[in-house]
Protein backbone atom coordinates (compact mmCIF):
# COMPACT_ATOMS: atom_id res chain seq x y z
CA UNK A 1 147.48 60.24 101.48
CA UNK A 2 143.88 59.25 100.30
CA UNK A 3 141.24 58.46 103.19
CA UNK A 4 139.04 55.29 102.37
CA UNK A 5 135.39 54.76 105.05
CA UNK A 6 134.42 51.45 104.93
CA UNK A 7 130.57 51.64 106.47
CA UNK A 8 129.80 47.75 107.51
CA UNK A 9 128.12 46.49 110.38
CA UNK A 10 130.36 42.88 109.85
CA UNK A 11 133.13 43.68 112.10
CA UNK A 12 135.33 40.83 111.00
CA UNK A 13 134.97 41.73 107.29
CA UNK A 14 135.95 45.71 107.67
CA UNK A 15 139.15 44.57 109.73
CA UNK A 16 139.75 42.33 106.50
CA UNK A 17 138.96 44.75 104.40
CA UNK A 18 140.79 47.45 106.38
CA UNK A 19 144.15 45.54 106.31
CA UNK A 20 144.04 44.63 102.90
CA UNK A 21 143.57 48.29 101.83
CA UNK A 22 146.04 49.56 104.06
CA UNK A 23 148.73 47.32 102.91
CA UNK A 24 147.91 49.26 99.33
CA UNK A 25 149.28 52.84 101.86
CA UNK A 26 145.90 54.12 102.16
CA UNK A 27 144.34 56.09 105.02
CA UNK A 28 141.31 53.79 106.14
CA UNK A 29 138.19 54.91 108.99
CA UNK A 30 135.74 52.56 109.27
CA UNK A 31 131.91 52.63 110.57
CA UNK A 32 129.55 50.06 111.78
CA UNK A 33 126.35 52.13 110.84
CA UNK A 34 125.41 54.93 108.68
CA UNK A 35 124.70 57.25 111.74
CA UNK A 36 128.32 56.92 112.81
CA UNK A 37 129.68 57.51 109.18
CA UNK A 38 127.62 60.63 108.95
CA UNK A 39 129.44 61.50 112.48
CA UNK A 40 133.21 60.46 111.27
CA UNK A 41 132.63 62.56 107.67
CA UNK A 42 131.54 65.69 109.18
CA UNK A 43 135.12 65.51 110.67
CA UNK A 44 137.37 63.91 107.81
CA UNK A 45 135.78 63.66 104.30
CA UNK A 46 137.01 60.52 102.54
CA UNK A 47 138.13 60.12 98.98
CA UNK A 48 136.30 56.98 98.59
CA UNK A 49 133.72 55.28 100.72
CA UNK A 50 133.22 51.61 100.70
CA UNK A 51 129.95 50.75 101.87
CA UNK A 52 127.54 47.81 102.63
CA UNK A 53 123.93 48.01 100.98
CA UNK A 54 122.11 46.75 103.92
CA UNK A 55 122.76 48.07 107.66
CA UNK A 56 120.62 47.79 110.55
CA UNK A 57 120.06 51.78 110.30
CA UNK A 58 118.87 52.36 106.42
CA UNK A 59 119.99 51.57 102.97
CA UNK A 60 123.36 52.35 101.28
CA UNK A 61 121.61 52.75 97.85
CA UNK A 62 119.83 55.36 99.82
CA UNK A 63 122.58 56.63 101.87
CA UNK A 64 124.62 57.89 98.53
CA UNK A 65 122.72 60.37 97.96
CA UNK A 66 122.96 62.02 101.13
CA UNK A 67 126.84 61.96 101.06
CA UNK A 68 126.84 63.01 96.90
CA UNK A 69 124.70 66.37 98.11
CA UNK A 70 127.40 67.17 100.83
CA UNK A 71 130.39 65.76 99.62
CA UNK A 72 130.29 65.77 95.56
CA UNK A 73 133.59 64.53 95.07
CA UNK A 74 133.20 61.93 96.95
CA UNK A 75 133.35 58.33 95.19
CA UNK A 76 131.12 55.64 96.63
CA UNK A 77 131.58 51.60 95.79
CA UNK A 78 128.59 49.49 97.04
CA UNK A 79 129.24 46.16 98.76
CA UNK A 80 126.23 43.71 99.09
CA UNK A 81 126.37 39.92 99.94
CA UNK A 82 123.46 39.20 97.64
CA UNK A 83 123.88 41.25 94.12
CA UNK A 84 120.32 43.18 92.91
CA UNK A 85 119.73 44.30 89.12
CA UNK A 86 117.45 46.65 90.31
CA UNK A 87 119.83 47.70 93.32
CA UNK A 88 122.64 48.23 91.21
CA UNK A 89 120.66 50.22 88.65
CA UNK A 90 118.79 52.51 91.46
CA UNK A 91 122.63 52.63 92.92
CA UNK A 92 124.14 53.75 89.72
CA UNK A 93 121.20 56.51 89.62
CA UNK A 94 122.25 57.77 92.82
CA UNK A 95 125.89 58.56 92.03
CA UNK A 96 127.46 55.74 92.71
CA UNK A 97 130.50 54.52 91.41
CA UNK A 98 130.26 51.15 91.06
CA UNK A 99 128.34 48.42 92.62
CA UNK A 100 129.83 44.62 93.70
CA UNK A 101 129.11 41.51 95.62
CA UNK A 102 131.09 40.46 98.79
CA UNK A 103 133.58 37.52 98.62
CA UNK A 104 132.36 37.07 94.46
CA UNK A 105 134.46 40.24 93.61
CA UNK A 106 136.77 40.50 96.70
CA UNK A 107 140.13 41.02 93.95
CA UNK A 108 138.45 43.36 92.20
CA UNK A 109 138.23 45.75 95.19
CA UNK A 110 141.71 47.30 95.06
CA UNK A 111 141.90 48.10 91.27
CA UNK A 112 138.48 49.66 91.23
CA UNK A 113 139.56 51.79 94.67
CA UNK A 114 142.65 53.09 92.13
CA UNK A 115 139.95 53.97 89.78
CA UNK A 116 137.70 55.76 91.91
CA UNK A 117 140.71 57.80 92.92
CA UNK A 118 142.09 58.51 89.76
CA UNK A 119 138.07 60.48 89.49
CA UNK A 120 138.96 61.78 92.48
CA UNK A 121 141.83 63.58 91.81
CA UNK A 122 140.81 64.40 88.46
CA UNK A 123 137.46 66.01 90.18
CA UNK A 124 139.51 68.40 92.61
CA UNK A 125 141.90 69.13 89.91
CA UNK A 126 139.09 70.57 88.30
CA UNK A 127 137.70 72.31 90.96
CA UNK A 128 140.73 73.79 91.67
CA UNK A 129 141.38 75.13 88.67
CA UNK A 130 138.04 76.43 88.50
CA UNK A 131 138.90 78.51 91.73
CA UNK A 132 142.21 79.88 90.29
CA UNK A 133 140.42 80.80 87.29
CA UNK A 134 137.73 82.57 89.81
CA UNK A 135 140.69 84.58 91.36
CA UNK A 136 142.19 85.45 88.37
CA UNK A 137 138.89 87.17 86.93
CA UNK A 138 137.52 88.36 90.66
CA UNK A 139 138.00 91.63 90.88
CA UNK A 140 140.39 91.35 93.98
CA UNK A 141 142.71 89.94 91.28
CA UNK A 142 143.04 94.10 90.35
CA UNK A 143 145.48 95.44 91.87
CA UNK A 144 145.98 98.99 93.47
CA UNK A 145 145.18 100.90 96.64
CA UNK A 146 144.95 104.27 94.35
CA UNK A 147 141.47 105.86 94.83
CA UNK A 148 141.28 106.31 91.06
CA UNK A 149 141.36 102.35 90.75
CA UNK A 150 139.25 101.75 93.67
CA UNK A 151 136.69 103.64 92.04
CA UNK A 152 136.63 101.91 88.54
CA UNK A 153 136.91 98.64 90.52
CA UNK A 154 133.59 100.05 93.23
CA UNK A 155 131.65 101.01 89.89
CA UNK A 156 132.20 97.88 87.87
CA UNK A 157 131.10 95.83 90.87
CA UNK A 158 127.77 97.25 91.09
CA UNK A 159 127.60 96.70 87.36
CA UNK A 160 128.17 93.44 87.24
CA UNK A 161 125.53 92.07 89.16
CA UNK A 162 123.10 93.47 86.36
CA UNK A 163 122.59 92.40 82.26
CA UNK A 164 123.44 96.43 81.53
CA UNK A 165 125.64 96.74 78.38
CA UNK A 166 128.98 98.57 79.85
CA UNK A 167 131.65 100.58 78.14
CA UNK A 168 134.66 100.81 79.09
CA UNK A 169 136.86 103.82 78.33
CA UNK A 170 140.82 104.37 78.69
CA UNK A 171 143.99 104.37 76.93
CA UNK A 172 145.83 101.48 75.51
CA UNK A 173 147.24 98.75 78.07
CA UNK A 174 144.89 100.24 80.85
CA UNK A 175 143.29 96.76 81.35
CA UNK A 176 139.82 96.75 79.96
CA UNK A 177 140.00 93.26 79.06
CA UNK A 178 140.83 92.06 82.63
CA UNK A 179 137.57 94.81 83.93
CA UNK A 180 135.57 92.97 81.39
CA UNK A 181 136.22 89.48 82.25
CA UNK A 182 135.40 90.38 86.18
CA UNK A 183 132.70 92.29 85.21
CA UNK A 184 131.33 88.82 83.19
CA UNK A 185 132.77 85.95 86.14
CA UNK A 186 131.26 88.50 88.98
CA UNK A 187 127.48 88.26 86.97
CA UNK A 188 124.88 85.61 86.79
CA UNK A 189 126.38 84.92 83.48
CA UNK A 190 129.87 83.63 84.70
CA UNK A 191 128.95 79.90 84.17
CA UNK A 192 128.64 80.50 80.23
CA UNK A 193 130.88 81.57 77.30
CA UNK A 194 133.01 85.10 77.38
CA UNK A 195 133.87 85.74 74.36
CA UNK A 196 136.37 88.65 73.10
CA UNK A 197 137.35 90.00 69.68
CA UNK A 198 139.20 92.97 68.75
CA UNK A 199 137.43 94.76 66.35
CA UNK A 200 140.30 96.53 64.72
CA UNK A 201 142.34 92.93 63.64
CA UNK A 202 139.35 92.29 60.93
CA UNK A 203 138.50 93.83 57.82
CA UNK A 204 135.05 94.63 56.94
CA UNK A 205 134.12 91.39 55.49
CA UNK A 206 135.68 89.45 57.97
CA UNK A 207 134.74 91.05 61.15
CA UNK A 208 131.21 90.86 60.08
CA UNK A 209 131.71 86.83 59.44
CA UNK A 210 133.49 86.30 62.83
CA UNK A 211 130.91 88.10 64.17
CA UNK A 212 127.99 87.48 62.58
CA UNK A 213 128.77 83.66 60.56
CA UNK A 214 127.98 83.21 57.14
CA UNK A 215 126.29 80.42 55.06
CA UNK A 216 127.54 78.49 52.46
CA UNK A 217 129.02 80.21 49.48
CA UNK A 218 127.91 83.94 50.69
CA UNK A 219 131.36 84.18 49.17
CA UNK A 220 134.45 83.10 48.03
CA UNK A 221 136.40 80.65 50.82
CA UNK A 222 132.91 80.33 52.43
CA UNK A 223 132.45 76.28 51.90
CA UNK A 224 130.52 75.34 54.80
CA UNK A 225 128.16 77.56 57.13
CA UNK A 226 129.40 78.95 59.92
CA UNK A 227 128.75 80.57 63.48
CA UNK A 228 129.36 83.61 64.63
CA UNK A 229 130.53 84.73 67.77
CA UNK A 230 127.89 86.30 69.03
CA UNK A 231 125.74 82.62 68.73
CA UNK A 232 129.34 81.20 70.47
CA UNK A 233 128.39 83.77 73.14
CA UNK A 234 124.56 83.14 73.83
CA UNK A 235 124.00 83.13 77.03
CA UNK A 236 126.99 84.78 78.38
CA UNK A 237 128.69 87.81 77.18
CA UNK A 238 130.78 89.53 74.64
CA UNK A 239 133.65 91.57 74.80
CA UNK A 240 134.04 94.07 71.65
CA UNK A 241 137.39 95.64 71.82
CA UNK A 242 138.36 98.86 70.11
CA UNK A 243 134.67 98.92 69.21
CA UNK A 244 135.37 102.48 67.87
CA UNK A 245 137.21 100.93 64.72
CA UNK A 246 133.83 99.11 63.58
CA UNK A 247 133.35 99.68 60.64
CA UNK A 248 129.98 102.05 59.87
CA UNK A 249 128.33 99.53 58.04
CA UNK A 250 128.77 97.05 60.58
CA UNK A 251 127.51 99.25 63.31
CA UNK A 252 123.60 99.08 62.15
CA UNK A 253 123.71 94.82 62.66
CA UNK A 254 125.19 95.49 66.02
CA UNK A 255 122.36 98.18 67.19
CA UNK A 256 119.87 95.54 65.76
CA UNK A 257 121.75 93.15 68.19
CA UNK A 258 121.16 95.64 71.11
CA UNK A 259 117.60 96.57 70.02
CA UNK A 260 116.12 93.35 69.62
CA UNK A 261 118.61 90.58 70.13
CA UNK A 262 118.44 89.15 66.23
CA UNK A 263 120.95 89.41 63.42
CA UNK A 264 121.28 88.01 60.18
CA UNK A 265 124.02 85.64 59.08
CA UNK A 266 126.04 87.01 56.15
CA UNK A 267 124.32 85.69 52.74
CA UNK A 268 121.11 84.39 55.01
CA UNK A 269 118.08 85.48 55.05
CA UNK A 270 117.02 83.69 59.04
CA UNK A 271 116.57 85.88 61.84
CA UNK A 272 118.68 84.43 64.67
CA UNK A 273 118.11 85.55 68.37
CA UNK A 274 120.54 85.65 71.02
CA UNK A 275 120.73 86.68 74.50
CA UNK A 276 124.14 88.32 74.85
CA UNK A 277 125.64 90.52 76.95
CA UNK A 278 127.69 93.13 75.54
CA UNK A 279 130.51 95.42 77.10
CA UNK A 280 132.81 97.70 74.57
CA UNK A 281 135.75 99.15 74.65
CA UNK A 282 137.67 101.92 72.88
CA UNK A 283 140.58 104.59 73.35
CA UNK A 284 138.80 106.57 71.68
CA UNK A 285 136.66 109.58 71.88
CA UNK A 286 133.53 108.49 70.38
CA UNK A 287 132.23 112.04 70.57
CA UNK A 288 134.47 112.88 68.30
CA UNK A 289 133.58 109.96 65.88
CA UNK A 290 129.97 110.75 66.15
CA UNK A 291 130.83 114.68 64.98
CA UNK A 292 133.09 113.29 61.88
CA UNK A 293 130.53 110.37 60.86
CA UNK A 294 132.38 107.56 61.58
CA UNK A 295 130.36 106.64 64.47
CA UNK A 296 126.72 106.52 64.52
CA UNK A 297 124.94 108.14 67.40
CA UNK A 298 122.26 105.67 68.68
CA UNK A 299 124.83 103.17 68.67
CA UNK A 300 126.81 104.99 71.21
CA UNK A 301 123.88 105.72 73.51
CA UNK A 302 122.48 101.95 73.19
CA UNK A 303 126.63 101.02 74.07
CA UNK A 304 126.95 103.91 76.88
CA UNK A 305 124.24 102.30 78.85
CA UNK A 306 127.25 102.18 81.47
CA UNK A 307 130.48 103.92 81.05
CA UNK A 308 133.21 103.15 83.08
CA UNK A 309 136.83 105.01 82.52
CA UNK A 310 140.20 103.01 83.53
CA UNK A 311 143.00 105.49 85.07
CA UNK A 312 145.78 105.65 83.26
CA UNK A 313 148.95 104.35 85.12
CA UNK A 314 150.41 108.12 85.35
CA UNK A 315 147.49 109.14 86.95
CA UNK A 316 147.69 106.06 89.64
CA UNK A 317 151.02 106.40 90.73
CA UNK A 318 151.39 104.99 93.82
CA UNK A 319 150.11 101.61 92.58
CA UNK A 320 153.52 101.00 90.58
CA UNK A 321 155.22 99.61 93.20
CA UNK A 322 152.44 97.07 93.31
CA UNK A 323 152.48 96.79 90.40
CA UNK A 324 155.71 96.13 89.75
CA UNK A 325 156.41 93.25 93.16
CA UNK A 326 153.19 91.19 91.63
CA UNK A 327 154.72 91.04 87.63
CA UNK A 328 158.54 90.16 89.39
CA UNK A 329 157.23 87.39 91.53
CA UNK A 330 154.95 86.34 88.31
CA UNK A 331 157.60 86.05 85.75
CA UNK A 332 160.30 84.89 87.99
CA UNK A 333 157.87 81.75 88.65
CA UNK A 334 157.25 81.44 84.73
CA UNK A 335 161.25 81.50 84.40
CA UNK A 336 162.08 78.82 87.24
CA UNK A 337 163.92 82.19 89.06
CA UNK A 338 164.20 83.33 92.35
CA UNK A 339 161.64 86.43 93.07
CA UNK A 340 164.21 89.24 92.35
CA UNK A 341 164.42 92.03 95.05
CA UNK A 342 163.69 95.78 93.53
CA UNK A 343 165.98 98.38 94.02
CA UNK A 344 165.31 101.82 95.63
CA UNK A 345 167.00 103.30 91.78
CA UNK A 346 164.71 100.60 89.77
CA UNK A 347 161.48 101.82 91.97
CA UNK A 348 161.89 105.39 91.24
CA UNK A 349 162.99 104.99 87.93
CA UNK A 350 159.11 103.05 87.14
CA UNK A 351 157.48 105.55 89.42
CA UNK A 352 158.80 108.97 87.47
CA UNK A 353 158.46 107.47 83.51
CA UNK A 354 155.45 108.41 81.83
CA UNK A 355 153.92 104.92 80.84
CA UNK A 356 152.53 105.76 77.37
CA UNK A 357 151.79 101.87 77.01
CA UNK A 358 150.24 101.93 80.48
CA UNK A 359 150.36 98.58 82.59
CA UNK A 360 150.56 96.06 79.24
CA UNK A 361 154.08 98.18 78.87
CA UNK A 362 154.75 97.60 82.66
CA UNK A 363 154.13 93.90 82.34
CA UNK A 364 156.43 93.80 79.37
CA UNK A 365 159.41 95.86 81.07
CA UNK A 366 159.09 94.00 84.17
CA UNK A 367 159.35 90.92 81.93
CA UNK A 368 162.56 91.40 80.05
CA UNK A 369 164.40 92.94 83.71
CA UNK A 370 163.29 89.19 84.93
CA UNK A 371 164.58 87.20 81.86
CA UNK A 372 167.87 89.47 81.88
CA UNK A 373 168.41 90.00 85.30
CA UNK A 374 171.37 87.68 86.90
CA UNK A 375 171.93 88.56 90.22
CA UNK A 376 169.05 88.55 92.36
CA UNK A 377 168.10 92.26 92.53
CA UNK A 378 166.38 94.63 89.91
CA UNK A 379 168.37 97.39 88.93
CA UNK A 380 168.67 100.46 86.23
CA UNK A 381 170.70 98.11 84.51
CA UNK A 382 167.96 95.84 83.52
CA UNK A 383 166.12 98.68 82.43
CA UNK A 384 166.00 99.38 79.10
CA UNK A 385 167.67 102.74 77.60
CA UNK A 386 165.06 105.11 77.49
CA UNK A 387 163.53 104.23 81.07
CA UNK A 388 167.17 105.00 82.22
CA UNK A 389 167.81 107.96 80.69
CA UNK A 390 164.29 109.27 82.34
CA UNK A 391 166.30 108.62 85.53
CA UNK A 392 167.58 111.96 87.18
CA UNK A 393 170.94 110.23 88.02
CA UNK A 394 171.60 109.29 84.28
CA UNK A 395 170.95 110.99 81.19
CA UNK A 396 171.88 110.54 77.62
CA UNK A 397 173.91 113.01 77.21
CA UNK A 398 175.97 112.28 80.36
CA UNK A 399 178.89 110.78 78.85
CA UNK A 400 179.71 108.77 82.03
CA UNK A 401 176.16 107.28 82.00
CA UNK A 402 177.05 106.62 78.73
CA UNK A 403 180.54 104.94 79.52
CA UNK A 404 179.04 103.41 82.15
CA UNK A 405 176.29 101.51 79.67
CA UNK A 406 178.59 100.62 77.46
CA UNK A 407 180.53 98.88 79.62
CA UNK A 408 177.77 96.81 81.06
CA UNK A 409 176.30 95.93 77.98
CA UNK A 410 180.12 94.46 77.11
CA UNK A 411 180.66 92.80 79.86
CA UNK A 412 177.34 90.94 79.55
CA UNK A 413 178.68 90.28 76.14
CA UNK A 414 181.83 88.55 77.72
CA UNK A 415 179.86 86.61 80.12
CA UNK A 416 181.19 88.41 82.92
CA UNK A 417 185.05 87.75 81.35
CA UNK A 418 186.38 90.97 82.92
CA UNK A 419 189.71 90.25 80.46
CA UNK A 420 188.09 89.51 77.34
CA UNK A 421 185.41 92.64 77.93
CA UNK A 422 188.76 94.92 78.45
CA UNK A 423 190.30 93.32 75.02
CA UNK A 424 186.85 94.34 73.63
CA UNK A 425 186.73 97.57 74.86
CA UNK A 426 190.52 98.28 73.83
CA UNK A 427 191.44 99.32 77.54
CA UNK A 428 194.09 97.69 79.46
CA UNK A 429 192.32 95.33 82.37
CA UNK A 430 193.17 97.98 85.54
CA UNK A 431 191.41 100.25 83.27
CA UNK A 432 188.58 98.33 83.32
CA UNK A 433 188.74 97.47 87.22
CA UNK A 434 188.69 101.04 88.03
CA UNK A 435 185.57 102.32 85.98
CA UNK A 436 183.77 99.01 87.54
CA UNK A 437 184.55 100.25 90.98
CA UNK A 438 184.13 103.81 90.08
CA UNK A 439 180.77 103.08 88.34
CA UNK A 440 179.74 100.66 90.84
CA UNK A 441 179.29 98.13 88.21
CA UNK A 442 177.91 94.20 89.98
């Protein structure tokens, strides 16, 4: 329910006021002076305040301010008995909502109140989802107790709080993205633009253009001029993924980015400066790319200013469990399902595979157990084949494993139609009974 203050030293008119704007179901406190207010908000902070201009303890013009500085979402509506120009401008300066006369613009009272809290609401919306956002790129939002996480996560923290360019190194589906966009939300930067591109979804032409902008007609398509990210990003920071796929030619703008802040549109001849931050990221061993000339040298020393190297999920273990609880409970919420319990089978199953694809293939296995699952608990059966064959109580070539799939899969064919899934399956129905019992098949 929405709390309204109505600050008035006319006790008559707040009882009026108060019964007319609790007939509307609002909350309502009420004050005779600004130094009680002040008292009753450092208890309850009200949606809206409705407050008289003149009271025998200061100004409400005045007053605003003070309660805007502690309590910015906070909407205040000035009441005087003799309207001002000059009040109502020096009100609307100090963050007020609106400004009105007493018993001249007693109707309008209500449907302003409604409009002050439709800010309101709209104001802690956004702050709320400014704090969810917060969470999401904080770096508690990382999860793991391993100590080869808690190590990445230790390193990137100190990081952060500098401008230092940062690479980060790891295999693919490791989660460099997510490191870079705490390492960017956890800096002085986090109030400005983080920008990412994956430098290995462009060609040469047009990474350079979404990267750099072009003018008009530097070639064909280009119509109109255009900016680049790394003007999108000024100010806060860029994320350059698979940076070691850059092409060579394209490396020498970026160092001149790094060197001296500048680049050159493509088909321009303007310097234009940024301040960016930049943090890279590759699977690759640059080394390597250096030694075969497809990756120049200062580059990589200008880029390794910072390295940081993700674990791969194989080498963090005892974090799938973790793991695997947080992307249940997320995707049964995205698919309106009850959080599925996870078997002792399921658990082992994730905790022995080898996770080529890292946590991005986690997520996605996770995912489609969720979306298939049906009765409440994770199982080998909403794994998919080649997790379950990496099982040590089912193989491939264990032709009851094998049976025992098949069936499955047919009776999730037959919706569960044990009769219809035997007709399928050319065995008579006790047939079928028997290997469900004998398979312990839900």
């Amino acid at each position: 329910m929405s709390t309204i203050l109505i600050i008035d030293d006319e006790e008559k008119l707040r009882r009026l006021l108060k019964r007319i704007i609790s007939l509307e179901g609002f909350d309502v406190i009420e004050a005779g002076s600004f130094k009680e207010a002040a008292r009753l908000m450092d208890k309850e902070v009200p949606d809206v305040v409705l407050c008289d201009v003149k009271l025998p303890d200061g100004n409400g013009v005045d007053f605003i301010k003070e309660i805007k500085i502690k309590h910015p979402s906070t909407e205040i509506i000035l009441l005087t008995a003799y309207g001002s120009i000059a009040d109502g401008v020096q009100a609307m300066r100090n963050w007020a909502f609106d400004y009105i006369t007493k018993g001249d613009d007693n109707d309008k009272i209500i449907p302003l109140l409604h409009r002050a809290l439709e800010k309101v609401q709209m104001i802690k919306k956004l702050e709320n989802l400014k704090k969810q956002a917060g969470h999401r790129y904080s770096f508690d939002s990382i999860l793991g107790d391993s100590v080869e996480i808690k190590e990445a996560i230790t390193t990137a923290k100190k990081v952060a709080a500098t401008d230092a360019t940062v690479l980060l190194l790891g295999e693919t589906g490791t989660g460099k993205e997510v490191f870079a966009q705490a390492i960017h939300h956890n800096s002085s930067r986090s109030n400005k633009s983080f920008v990412a591109v994956n430098c290995s979804s462009f060609s040469k032409e047009l990474l350079e253009s979404e990267l750099f902008g072009h003018k008009a007609g530097a070639f064909t398509g280009a119509v109109k001029d255009k900016k680049g990210l790394f003007e999108e990003a000024n100010g806060g920071t860029i994320f350059l993924d698979e940076i070691g796929e850059m092409p060579f030619e394209i490396q020498s703008k970026l160092l001149r980015v790094l060197e001296g802040g500048e680049f050159i549109k493509v088909g321009d001849t303007k310097t234009i400066r940024v301040n960016v931050r930049i943090i890279a990221a590759t699977n690759q061993d640059l080394q390597k790319e250096i030694e075969t000339g497809r990756f120049r040298s200062d580059l990589y020393y200008r880029l390794s200013v910072f390295q940081i190297t993700l674990p791969s999920l194989r080498e963090r273990e005892k974090d799938i469990r973790v793991l695997a609880a947080h992307f249940a409970e997320l995707f049964a919420a995205k698919t309106n399902k009850p959080v599925p319990a996870l078997n002792s089978d399921y658990l082992d199953t994730l905790q022995h595979y080898n996770w080529p694809g890292n946590i991005r293939e986690l997520k996605n296995i996770i995912e489609r157990s969720v979306i298939l699952n049906e009765d409440g608990i994770l199982s080998l059966k909403d794994l998919p084949l080649e997790l379950r064959a990496n099982n040590s109580s089912f193989s491939v070539f264990d032709l009851a494993g094998v049976e025992k799939m098949h069936i499955e899969k047919v009776l999730k064919h037959a919706n569960g139609n044990k009769t219809e899934a035997a007709r399928l399956l050319n065995i008579g129905l006790t047939t079928l009974y028997r290997k469900i019992e004998e398979y312990h098949i839900n």
